[in-house]
Protein backbone atom coordinates (compact mmCIF):
# COMPACT_ATOMS: atom_id res chain seq x y z
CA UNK A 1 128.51 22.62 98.29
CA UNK A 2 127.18 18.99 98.41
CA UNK A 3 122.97 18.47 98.85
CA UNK A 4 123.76 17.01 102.03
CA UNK A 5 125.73 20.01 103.61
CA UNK A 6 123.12 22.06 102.26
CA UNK A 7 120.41 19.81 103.72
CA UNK A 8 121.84 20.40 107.40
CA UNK A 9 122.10 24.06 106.61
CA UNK A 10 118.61 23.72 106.29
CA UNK A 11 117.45 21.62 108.86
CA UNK A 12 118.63 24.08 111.43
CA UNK A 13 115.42 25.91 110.84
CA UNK A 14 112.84 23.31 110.37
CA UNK A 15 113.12 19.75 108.18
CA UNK A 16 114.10 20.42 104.77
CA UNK A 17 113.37 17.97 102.02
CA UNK A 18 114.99 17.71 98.15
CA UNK A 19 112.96 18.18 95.23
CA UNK A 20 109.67 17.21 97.02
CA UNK A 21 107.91 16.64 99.35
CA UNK A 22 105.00 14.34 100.32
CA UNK A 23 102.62 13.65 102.83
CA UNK A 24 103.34 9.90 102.59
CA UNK A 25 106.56 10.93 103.65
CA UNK A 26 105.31 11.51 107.31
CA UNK A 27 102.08 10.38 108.82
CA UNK A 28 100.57 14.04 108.55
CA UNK A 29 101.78 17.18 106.87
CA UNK A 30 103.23 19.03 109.34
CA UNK A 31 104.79 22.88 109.45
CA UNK A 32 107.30 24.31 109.11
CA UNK A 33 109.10 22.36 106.40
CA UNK A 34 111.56 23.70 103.87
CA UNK A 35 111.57 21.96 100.26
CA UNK A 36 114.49 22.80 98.44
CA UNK A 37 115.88 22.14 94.81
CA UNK A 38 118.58 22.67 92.15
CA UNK A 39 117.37 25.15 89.55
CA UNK A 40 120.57 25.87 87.74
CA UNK A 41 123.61 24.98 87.03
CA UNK A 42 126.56 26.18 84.74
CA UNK A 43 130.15 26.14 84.11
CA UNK A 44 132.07 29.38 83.07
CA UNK A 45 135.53 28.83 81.77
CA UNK A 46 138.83 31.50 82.25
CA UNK A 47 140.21 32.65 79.16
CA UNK A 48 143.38 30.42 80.41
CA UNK A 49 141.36 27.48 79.84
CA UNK A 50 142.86 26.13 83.38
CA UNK A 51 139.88 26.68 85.95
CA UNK A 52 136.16 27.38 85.92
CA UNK A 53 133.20 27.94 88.11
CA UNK A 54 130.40 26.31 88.17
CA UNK A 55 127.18 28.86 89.32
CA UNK A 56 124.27 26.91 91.02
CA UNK A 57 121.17 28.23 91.78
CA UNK A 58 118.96 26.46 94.33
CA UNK A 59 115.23 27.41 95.37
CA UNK A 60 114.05 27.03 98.81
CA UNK A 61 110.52 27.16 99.53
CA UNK A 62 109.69 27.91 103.49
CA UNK A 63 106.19 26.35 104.27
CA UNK A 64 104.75 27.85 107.61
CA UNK A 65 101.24 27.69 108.99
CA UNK A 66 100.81 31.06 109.59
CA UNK A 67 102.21 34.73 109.18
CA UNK A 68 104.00 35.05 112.79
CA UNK A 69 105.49 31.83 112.35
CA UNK A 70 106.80 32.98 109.00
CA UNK A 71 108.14 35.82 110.09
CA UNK A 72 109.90 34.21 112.84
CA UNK A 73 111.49 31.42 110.65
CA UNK A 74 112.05 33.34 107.85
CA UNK A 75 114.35 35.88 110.23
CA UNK A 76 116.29 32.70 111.34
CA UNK A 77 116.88 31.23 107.83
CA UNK A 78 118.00 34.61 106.73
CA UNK A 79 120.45 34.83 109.71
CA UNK A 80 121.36 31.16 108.55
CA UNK A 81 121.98 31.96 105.29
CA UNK A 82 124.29 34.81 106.16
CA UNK A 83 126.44 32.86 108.93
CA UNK A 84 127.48 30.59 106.16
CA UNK A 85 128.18 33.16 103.38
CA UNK A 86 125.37 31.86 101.18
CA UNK A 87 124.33 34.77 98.64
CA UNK A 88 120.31 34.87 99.06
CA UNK A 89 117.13 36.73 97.56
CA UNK A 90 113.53 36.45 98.71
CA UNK A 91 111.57 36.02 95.27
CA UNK A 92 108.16 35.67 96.88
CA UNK A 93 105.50 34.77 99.29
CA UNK A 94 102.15 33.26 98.71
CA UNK A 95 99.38 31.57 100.57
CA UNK A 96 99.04 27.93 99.72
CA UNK A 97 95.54 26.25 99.09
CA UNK A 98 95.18 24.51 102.49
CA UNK A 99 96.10 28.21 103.70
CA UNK A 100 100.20 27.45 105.01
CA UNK A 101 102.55 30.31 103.73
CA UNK A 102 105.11 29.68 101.12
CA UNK A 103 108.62 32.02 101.55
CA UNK A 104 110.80 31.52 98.62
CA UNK A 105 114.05 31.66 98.38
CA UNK A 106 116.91 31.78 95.61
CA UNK A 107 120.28 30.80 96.90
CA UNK A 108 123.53 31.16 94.29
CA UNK A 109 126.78 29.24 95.12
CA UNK A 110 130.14 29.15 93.33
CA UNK A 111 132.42 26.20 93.04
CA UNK A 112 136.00 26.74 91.51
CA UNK A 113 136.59 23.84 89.21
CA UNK A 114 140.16 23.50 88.27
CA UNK A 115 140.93 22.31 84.96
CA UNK A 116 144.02 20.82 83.90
């Protein structure tokens, strides 16, 4: 899946941004926002040496402004994750510094890459 699909996935729930974001980005830091990146990525290869898959893991990070919120958005990114057969764990949840909530996610997708 290409960042860009993924990105619209993701902007269904609230504005997602790649590998970072920062306030300079906007004019104030606003909620929800979803910052998402690449964690892993490998190639496994069939013993017929024709086709592989390549495993990639990506991390989403939810950031909400408060527990209802949360647990509102979190339901609907979970519901989004399932509609379009993206594999998904919840690794944790933790209040930020300037007290927002952080819901993160692991999501693992598999390409077949054929090899000739």
């Amino acid at each position: 899946m290409q960042l860009t699909k993924l990105k619209s996935i993701l902007d269904e729930v609230a504005p997602s941004y790649y590998l970072s974001f920062s306030p300079k980005d906007v004019e104030e830091i606003k909620t929800p926002i979803i910052v998402f990146s690449k964690i892993n990525s490998t190639f496994k290869e069939f013993s017929d040496d024709l086709a592989s898959i390549r495993t990639t893991l990506y991390q989403i990070n939810l950031i909400t402004s408060d527990v209802k919120e949360a647990d509102v958005l979190a339901m609907k990114l979970e519901e989004i994750f399932i509609a379009n057969d993206l594999p998904f764990t919840l690794t944790s949840e933790y209040l930020n510094q300037n007290n927002t909530i952080s819901t993160i996610y692991e999501i693992k997708m598999e390409e077949f890459k054929h090899v000739e």
